[in-house]
N, C-alpha and C. Protein backbone atom coordinates (compact mmCIF):
# COMPACT_ATOMS: atom_id res chain seq x y z
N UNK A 1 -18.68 -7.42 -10.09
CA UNK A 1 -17.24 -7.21 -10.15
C UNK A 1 -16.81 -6.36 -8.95
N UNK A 2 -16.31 -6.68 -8.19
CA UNK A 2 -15.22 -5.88 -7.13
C UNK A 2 -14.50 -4.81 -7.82
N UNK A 3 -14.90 -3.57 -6.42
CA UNK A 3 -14.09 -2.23 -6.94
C UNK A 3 -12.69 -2.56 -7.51
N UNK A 4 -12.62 -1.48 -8.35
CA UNK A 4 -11.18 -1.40 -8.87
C UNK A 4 -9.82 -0.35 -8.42
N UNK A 5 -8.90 -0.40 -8.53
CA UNK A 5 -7.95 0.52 -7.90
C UNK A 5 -6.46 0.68 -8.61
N UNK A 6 -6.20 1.84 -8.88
CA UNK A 6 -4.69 1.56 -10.04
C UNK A 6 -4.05 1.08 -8.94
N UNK A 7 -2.47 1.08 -8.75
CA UNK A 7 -2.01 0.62 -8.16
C UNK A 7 0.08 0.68 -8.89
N UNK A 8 0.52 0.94 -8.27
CA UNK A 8 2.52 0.61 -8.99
C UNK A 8 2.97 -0.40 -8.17
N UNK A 9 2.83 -1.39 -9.37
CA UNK A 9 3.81 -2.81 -8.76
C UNK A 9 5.40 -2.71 -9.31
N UNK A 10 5.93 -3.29 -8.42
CA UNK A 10 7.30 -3.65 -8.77
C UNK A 10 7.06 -5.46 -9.41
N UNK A 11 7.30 -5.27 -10.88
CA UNK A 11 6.65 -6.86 -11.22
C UNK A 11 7.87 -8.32 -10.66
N UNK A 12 8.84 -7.96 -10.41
CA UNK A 12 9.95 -8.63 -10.11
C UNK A 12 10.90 -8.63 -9.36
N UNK A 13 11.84 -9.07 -9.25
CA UNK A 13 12.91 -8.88 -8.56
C UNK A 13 13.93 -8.27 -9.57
N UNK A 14 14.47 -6.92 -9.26
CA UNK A 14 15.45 -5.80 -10.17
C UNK A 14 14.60 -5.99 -11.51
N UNK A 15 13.50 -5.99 -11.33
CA UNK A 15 12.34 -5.77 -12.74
C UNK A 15 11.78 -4.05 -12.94
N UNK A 16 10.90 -3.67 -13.19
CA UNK A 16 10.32 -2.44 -13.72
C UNK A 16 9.02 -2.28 -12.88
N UNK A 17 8.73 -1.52 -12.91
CA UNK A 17 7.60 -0.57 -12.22
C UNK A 17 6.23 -1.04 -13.35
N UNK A 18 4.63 -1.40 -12.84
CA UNK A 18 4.33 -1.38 -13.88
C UNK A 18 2.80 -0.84 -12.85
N UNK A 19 2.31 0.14 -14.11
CA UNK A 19 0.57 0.28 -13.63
C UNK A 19 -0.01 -0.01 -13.70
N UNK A 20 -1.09 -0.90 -12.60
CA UNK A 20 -2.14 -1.64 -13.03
C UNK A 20 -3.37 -1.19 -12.27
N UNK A 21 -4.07 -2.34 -12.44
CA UNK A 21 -5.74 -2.55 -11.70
C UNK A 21 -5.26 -3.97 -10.82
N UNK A 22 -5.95 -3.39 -9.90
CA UNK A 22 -6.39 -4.08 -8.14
C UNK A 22 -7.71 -3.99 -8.21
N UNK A 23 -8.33 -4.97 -6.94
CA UNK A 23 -9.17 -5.15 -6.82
C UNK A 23 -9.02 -4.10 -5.14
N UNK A 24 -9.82 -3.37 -5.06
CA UNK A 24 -9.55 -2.99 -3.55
C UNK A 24 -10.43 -3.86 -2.42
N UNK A 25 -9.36 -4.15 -1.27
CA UNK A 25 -9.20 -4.85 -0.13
C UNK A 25 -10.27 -4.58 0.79
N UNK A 26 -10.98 -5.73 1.09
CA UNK A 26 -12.03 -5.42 2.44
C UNK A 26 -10.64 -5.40 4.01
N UNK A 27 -10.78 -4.38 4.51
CA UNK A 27 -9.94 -5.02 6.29
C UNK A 27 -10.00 -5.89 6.95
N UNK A 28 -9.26 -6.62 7.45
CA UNK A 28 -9.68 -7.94 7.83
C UNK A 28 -9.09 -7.00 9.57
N UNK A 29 -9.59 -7.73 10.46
CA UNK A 29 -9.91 -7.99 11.57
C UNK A 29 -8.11 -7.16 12.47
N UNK A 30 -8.15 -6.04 12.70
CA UNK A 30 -7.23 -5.14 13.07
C UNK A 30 -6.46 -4.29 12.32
N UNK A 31 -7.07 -4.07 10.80
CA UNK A 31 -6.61 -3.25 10.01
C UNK A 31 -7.51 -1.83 9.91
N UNK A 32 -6.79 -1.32 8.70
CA UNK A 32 -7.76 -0.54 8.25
C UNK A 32 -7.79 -0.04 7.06
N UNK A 33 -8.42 0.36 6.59
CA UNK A 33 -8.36 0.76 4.55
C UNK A 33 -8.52 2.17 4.77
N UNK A 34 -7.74 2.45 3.86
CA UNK A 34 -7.11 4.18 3.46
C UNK A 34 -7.08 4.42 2.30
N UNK A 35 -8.06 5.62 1.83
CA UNK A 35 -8.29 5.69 0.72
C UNK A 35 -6.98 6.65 0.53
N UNK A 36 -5.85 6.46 -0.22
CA UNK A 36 -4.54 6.83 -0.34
C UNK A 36 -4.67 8.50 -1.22
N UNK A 37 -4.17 9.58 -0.76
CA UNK A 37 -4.25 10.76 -1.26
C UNK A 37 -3.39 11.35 -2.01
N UNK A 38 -1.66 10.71 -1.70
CA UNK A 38 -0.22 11.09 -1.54
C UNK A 38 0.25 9.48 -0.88
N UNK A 39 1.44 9.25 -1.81
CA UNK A 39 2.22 8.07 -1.73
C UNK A 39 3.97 8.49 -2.38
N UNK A 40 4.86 8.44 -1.66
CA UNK A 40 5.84 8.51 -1.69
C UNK A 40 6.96 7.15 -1.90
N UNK A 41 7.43 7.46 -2.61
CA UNK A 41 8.88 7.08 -3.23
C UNK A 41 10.07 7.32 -2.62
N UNK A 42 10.82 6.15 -1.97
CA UNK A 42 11.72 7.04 -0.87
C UNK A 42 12.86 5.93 -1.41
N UNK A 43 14.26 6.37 -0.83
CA UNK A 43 15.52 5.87 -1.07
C UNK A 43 15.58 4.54 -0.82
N UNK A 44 14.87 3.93 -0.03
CA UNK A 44 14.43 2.38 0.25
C UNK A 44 14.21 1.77 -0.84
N UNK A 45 12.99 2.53 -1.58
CA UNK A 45 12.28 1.66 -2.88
C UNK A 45 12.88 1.59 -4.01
N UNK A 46 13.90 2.52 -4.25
CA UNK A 46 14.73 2.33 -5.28
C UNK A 46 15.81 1.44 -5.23
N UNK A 47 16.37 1.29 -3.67
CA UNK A 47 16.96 0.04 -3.37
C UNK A 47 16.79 -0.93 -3.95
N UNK A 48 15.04 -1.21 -2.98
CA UNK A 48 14.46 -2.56 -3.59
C UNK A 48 14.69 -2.60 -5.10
N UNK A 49 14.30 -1.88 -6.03
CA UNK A 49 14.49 -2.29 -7.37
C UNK A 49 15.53 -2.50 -7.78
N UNK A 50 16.44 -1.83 -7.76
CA UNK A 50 17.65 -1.77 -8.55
C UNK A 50 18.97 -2.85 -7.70
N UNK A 51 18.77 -2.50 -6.17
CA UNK A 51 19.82 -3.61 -5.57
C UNK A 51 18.81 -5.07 -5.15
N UNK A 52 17.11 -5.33 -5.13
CA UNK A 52 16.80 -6.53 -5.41
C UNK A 52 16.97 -6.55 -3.65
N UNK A 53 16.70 -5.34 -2.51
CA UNK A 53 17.10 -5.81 -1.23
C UNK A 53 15.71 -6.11 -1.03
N UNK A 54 15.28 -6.58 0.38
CA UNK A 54 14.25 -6.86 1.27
C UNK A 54 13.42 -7.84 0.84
N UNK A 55 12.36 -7.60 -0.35
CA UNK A 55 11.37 -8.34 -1.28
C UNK A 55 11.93 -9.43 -1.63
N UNK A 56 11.12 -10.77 -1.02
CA UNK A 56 10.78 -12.08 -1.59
C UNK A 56 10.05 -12.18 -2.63
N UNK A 57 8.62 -11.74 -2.67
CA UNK A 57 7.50 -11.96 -2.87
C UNK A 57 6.99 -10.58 -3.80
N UNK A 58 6.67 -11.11 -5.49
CA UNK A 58 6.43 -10.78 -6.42
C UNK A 58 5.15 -11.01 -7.16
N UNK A 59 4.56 -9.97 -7.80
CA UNK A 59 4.69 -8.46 -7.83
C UNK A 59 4.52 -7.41 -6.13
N UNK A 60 5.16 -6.66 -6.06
CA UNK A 60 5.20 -6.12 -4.74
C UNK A 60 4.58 -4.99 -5.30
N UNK A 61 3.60 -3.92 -4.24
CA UNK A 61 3.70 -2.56 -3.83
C UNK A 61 4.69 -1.86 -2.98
N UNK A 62 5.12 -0.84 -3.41
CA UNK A 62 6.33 -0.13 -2.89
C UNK A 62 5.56 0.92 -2.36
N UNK A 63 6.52 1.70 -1.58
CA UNK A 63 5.75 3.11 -1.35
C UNK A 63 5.56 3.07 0.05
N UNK A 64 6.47 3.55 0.94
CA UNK A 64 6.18 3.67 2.38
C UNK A 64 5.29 4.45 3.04
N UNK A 65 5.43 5.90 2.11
CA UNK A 65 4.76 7.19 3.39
C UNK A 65 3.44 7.02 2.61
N UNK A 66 2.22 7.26 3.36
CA UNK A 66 1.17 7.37 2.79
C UNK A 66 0.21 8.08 3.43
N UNK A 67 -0.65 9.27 2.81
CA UNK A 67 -1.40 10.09 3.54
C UNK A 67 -2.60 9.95 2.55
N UNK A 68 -4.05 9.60 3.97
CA UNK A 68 -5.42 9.96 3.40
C UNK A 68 -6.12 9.89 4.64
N UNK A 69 -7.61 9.26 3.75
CA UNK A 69 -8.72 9.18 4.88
C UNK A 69 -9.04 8.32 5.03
N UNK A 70 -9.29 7.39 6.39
CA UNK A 70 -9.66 5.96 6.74
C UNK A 70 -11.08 5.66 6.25
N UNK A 71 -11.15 4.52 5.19
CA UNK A 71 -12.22 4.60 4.40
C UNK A 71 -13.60 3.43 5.24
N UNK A 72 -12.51 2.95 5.33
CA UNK A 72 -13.06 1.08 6.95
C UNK A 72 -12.60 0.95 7.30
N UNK A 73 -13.19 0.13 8.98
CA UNK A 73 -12.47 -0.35 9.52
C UNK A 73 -12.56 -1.15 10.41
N UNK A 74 -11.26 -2.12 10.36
CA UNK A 74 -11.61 -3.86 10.55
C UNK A 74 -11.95 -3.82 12.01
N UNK A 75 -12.89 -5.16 12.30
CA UNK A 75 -13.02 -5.82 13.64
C UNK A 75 -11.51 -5.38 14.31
N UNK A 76 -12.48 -5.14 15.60
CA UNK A 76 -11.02 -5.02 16.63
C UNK A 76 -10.25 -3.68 16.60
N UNK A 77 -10.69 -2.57 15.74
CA UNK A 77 -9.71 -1.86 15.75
C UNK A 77 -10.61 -0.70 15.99
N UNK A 78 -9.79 0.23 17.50
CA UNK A 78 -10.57 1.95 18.07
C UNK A 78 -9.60 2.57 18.08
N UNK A 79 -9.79 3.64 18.20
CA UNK A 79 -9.37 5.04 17.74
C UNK A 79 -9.47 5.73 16.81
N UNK A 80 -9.63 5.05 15.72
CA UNK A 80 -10.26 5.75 14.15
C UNK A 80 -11.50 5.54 14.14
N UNK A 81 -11.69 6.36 13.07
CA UNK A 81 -13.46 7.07 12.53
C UNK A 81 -13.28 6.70 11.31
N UNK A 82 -14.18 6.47 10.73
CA UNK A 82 -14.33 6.53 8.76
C UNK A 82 -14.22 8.23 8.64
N UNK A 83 -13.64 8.51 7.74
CA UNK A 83 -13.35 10.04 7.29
C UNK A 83 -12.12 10.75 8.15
N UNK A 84 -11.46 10.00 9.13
CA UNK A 84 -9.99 10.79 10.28
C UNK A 84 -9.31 10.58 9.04
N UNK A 85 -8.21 11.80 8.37
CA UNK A 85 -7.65 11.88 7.94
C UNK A 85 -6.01 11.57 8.87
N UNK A 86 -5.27 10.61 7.63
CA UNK A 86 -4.03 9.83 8.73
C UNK A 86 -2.83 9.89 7.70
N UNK A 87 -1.59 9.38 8.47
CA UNK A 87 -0.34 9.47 8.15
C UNK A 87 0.04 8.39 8.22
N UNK A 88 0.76 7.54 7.42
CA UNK A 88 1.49 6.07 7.59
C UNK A 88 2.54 6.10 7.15
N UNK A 89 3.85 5.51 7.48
CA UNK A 89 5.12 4.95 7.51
C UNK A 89 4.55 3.45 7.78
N UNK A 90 4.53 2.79 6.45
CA UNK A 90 4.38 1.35 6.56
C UNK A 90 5.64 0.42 6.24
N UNK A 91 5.64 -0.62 6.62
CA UNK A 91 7.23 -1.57 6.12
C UNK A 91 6.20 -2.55 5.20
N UNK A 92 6.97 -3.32 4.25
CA UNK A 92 6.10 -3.77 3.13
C UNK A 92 5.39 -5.09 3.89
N UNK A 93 4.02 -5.10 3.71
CA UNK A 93 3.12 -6.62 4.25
C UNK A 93 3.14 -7.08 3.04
């Protein structure tokens, strides 16, 4: 069985927040995996829920700012170490 990972989906469009289990992500080829420490909730994401802006594509993860430690990392990608502790402002993939 592949690791597991909670995770807050937005299950819908102007739907509810719900907690689940993920499978956590190998990096594919210019990424990198962050074991997440601190995840923020910002005026954007409440948008998305309640005004239904940006998001096509359901169940979504929300949550822009994100701070930890780079856990892997994909083909193709220097400047990080496994264990550099990092900062992200992501837009939703």
């Amino acid at each position: 069985m592949a690791p597991q990972q909670k995770a807050l989906f937005l299950t819908s469009k102007l739907g509810k927040y719900e907690l689940t289990e993920r499978h956590i992500p190998t990096p594919g080829k210019g990424q990198l995996l962050i074991k997440t420490q601190s995840t923020a909730l910002n005026p954007i994401d409440w948008k998305v829920q309640k005004l239904g802006w940006f998001i096509e594509e359901y169940p979504a993860m929300l949550g822009t700012d994100i701070a930890g430690t780079v856990e892997e990392i994909g083909e193709g990608v220097t400047g990080f170490a496994k264990g550099d502790r990092v900062y992200v402002f992501r837009w939703w993939i």
